[in-house]
Protein backbone atom coordinates (compact mmCIF):
# COMPACT_ATOMS: atom_id res chain seq x y z
CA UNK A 1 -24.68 -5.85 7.04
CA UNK A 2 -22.95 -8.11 4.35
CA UNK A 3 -25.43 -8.24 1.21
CA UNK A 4 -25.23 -10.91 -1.33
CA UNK A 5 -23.44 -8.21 -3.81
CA UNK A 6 -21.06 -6.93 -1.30
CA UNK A 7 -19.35 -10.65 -0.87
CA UNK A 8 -19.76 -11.70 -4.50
CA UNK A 9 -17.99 -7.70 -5.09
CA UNK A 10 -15.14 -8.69 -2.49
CA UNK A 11 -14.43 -12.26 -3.74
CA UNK A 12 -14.01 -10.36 -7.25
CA UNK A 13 -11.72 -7.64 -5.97
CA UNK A 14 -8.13 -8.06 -6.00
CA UNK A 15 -6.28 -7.99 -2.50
CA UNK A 16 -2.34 -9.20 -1.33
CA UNK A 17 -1.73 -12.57 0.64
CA UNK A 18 1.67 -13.32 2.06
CA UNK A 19 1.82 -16.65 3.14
CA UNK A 20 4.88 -17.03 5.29
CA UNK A 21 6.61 -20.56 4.28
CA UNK A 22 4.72 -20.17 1.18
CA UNK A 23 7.62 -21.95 -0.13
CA UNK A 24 6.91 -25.45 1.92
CA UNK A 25 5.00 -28.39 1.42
CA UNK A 26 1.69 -27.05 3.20
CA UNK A 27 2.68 -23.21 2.78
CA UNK A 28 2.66 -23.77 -1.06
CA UNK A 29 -0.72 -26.59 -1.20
CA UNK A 30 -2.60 -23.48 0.60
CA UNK A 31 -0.93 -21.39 -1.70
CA UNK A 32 -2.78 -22.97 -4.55
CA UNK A 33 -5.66 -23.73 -2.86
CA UNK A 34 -6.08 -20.19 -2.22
CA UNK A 35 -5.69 -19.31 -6.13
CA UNK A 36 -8.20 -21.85 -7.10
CA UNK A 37 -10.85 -19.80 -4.65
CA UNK A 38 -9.42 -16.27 -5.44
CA UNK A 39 -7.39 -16.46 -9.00
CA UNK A 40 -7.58 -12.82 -8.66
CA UNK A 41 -5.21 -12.14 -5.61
CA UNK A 42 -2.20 -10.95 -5.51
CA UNK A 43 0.18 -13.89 -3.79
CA UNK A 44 3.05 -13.24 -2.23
CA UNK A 45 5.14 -16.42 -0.82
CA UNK A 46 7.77 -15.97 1.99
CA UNK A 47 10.52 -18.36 2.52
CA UNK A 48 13.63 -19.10 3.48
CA UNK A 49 15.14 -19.71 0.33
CA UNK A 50 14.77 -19.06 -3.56
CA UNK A 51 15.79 -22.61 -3.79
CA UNK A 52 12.69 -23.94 -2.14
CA UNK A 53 10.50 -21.15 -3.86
CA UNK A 54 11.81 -23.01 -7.32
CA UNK A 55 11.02 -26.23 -5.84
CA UNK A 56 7.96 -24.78 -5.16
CA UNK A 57 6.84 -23.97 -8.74
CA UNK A 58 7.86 -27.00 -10.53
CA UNK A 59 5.64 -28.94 -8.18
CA UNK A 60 2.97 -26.44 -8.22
CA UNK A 61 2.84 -24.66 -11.89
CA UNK A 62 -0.41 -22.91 -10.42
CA UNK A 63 1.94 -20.58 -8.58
CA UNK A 64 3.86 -19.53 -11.52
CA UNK A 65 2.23 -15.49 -10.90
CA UNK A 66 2.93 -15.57 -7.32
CA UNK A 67 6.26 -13.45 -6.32
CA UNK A 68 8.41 -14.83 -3.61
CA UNK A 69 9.99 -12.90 -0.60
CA UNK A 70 13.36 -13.97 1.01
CA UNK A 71 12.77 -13.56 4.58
CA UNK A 72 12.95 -15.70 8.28
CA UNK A 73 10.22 -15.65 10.75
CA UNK A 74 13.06 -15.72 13.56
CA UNK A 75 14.66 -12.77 12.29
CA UNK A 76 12.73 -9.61 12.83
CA UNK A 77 14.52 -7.33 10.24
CA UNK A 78 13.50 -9.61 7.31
CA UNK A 79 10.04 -10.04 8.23
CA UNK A 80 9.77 -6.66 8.77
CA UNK A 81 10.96 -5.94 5.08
């Protein structure tokens, strides 16, 4: 049973996202979308490129705090990393 404390007590707590193509148009608008629900996590945003992940947080200043992950969804090894 989920009480009224226990969700307010996990919305508060601080946990780790990875958004894979965090770094993209719709990876980075859930991104901050996420942040304005949970300022509190822990955001990690995996892309391609640290090029995009720059592009990323000029449009979005919001994700200033988040770290960024070089990785490719068709490559196993980097995901895995």
């Amino acid at each position: 049973v989920i009480t009224t404390a226990t969700f307010a007590a996990s919305r508060e707590a601080a946990s780790r996202v990875v958004i894979l193509g965090g770094t993209g148009r719709v990876g980075a608008s859930t991104a901050v979308n996420l942040l304005n629900l949970r300022p509190n996590v822990e955001l990690v945003l995996a892309g391609r490129s640290r090029e995009n992940y720059a592009r990323a947080l000029d449009e979005n200043p919001t994700l200033a705090n988040a770290m960024f992950l070089q990785t490719d969804a068709d490559d196993k090894a980097s995901v895995m990393s």
